[in-house]
C-alpha atoms as a PDB file:
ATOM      1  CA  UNK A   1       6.068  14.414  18.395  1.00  0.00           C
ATOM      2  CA  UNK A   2       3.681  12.746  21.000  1.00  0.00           C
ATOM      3  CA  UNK A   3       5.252  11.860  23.989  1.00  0.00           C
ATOM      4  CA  UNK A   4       3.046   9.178  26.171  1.00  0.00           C
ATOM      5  CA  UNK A   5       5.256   9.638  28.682  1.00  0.00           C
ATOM      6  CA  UNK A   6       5.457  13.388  29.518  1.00  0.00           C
ATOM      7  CA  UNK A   7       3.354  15.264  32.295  1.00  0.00           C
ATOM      8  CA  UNK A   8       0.739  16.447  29.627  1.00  0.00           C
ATOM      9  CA  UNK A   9      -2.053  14.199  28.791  1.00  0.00           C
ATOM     10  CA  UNK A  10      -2.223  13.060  25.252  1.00  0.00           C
ATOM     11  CA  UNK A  11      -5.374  14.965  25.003  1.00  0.00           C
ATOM     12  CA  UNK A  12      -3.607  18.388  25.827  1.00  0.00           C
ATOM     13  CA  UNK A  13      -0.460  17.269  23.358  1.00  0.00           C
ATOM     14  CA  UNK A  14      -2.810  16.798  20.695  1.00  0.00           C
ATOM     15  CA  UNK A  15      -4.688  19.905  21.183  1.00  0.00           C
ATOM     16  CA  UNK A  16      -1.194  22.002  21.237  1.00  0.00           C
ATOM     17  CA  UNK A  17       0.212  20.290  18.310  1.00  0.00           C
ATOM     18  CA  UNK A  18      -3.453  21.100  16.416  1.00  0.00           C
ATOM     19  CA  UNK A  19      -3.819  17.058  15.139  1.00  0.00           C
ATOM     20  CA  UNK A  20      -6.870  15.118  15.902  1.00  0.00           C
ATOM     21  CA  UNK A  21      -6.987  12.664  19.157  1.00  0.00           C
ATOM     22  CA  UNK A  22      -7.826  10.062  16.577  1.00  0.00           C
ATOM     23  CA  UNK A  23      -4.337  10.053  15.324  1.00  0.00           C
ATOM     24  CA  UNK A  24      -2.632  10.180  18.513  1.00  0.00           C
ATOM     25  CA  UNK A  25      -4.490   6.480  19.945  1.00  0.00           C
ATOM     26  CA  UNK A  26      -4.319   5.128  16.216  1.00  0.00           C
ATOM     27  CA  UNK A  27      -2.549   2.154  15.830  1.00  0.00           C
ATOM     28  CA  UNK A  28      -1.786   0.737  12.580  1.00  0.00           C
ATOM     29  CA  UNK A  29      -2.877  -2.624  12.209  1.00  0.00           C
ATOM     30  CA  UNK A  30       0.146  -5.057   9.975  1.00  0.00           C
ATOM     31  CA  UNK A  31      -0.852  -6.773   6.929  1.00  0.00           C
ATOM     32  CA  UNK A  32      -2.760  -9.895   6.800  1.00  0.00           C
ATOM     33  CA  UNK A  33       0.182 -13.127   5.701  1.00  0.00           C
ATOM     34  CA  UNK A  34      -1.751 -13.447   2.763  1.00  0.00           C
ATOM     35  CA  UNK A  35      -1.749 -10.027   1.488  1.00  0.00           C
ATOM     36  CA  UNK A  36       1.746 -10.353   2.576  1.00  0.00           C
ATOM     37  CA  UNK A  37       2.557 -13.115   0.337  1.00  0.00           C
ATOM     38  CA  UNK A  38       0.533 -11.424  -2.708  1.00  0.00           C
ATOM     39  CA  UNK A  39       2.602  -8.398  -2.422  1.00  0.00           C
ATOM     40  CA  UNK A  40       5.700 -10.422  -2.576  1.00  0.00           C
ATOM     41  CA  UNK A  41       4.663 -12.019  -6.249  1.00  0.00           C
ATOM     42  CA  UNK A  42       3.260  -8.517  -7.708  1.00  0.00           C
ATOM     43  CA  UNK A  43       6.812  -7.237  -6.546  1.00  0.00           C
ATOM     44  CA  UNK A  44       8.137 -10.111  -8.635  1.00  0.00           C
ATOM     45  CA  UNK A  45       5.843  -9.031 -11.076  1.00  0.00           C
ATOM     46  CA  UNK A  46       6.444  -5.845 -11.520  1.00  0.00           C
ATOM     47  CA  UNK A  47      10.077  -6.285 -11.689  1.00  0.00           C
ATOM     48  CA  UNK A  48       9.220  -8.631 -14.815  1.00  0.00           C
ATOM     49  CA  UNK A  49       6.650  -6.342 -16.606  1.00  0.00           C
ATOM     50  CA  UNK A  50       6.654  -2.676 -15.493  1.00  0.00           C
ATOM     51  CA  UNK A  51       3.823  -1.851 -17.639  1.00  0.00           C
ATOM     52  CA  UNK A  52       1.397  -4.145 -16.050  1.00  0.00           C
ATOM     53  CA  UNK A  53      -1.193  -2.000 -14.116  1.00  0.00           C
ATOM     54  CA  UNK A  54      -4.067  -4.029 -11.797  1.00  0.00           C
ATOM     55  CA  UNK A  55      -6.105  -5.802 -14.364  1.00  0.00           C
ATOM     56  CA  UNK A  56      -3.025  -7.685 -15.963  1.00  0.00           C
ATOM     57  CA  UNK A  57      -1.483  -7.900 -12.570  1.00  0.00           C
ATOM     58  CA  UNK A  58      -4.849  -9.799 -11.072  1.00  0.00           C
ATOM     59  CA  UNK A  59      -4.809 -11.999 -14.214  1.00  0.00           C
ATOM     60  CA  UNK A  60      -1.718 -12.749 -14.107  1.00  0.00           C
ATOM     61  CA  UNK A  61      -2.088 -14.060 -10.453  1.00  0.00           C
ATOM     62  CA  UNK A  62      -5.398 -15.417 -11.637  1.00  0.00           C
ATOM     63  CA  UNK A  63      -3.604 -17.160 -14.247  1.00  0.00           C
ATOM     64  CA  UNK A  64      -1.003 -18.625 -11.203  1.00  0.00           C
ATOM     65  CA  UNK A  65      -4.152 -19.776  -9.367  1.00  0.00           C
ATOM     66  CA  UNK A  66      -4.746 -17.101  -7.175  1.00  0.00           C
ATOM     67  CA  UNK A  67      -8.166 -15.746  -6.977  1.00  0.00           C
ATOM     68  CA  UNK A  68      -7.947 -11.692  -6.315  1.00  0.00           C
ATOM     69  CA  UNK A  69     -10.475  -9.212  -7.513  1.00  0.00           C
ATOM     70  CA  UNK A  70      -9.250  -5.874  -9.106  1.00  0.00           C
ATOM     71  CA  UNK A  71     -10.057  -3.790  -6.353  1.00  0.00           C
ATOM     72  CA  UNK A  72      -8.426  -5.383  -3.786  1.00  0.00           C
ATOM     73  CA  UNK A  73      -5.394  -5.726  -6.475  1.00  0.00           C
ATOM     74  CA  UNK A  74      -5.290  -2.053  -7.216  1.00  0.00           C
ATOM     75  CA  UNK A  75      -5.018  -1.341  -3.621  1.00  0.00           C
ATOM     76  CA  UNK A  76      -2.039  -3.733  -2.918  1.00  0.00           C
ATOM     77  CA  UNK A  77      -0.356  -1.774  -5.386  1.00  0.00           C
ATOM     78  CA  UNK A  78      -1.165   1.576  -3.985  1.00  0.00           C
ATOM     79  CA  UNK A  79      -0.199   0.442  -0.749  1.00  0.00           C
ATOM     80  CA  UNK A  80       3.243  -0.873  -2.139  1.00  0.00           C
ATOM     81  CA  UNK A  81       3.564   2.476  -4.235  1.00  0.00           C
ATOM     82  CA  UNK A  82       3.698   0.535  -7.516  1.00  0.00           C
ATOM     83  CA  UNK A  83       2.404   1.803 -10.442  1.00  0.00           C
ATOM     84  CA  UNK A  84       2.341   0.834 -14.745  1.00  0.00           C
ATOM     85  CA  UNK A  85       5.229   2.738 -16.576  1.00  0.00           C
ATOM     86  CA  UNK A  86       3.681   3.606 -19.454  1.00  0.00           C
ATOM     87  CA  UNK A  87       5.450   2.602 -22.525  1.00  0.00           C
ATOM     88  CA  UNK A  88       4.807   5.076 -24.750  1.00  0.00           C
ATOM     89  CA  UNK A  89       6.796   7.537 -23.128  1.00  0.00           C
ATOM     90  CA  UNK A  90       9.662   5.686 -22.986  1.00  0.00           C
ATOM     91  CA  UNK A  91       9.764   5.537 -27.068  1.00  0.00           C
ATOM     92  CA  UNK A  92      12.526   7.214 -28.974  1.00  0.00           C
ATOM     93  CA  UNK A  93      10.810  10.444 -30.756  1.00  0.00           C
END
């Protein structure tokens, strides 16, 4: 959509486009290695227990020795787009 290399400035691009200037010079920043390597085991995880939201994820890593608070748990998950199935509705009516 944004071209850096066309006669137009960015700023004019962004104003004919109608998106913020912000967005246009943001550069997204890549994980740190050892939110990298946390995301790897709740992908394990989750694999293992689907019904496992943030609290039993983070004690569950807790458990494994690795110290994470529920916050910063829940948001690993958001950013990975994992989420507890619940198990109720998977029950036969």
């Amino acid at each position: 959509m944004i071209d850096r290399d066309h006669e137009l400035s960015l700023v004019r691009q962004a104003k004919v486009l109608n998106i913020s200037r912000g967005s246009v010079y943001y550069m997204p920043r890549p994980g740190s290695p050892g939110d990298l390597a946390i995301m790897r085991m709740i992908d394990e995880l989750h694999l293992e227990r689907p019904f496992a939201g943030s609290l039993i994820m983070r004690d569950f890593l807790n458990r494994a020795g690795i110290s994470i608070g529920r916050r910063h748990m829940a948001t690993l998950m958001k950013r990975m787009g994992i989420a507890a199935r619940d198990v109720m509705d998977e029950l036969p009516l």
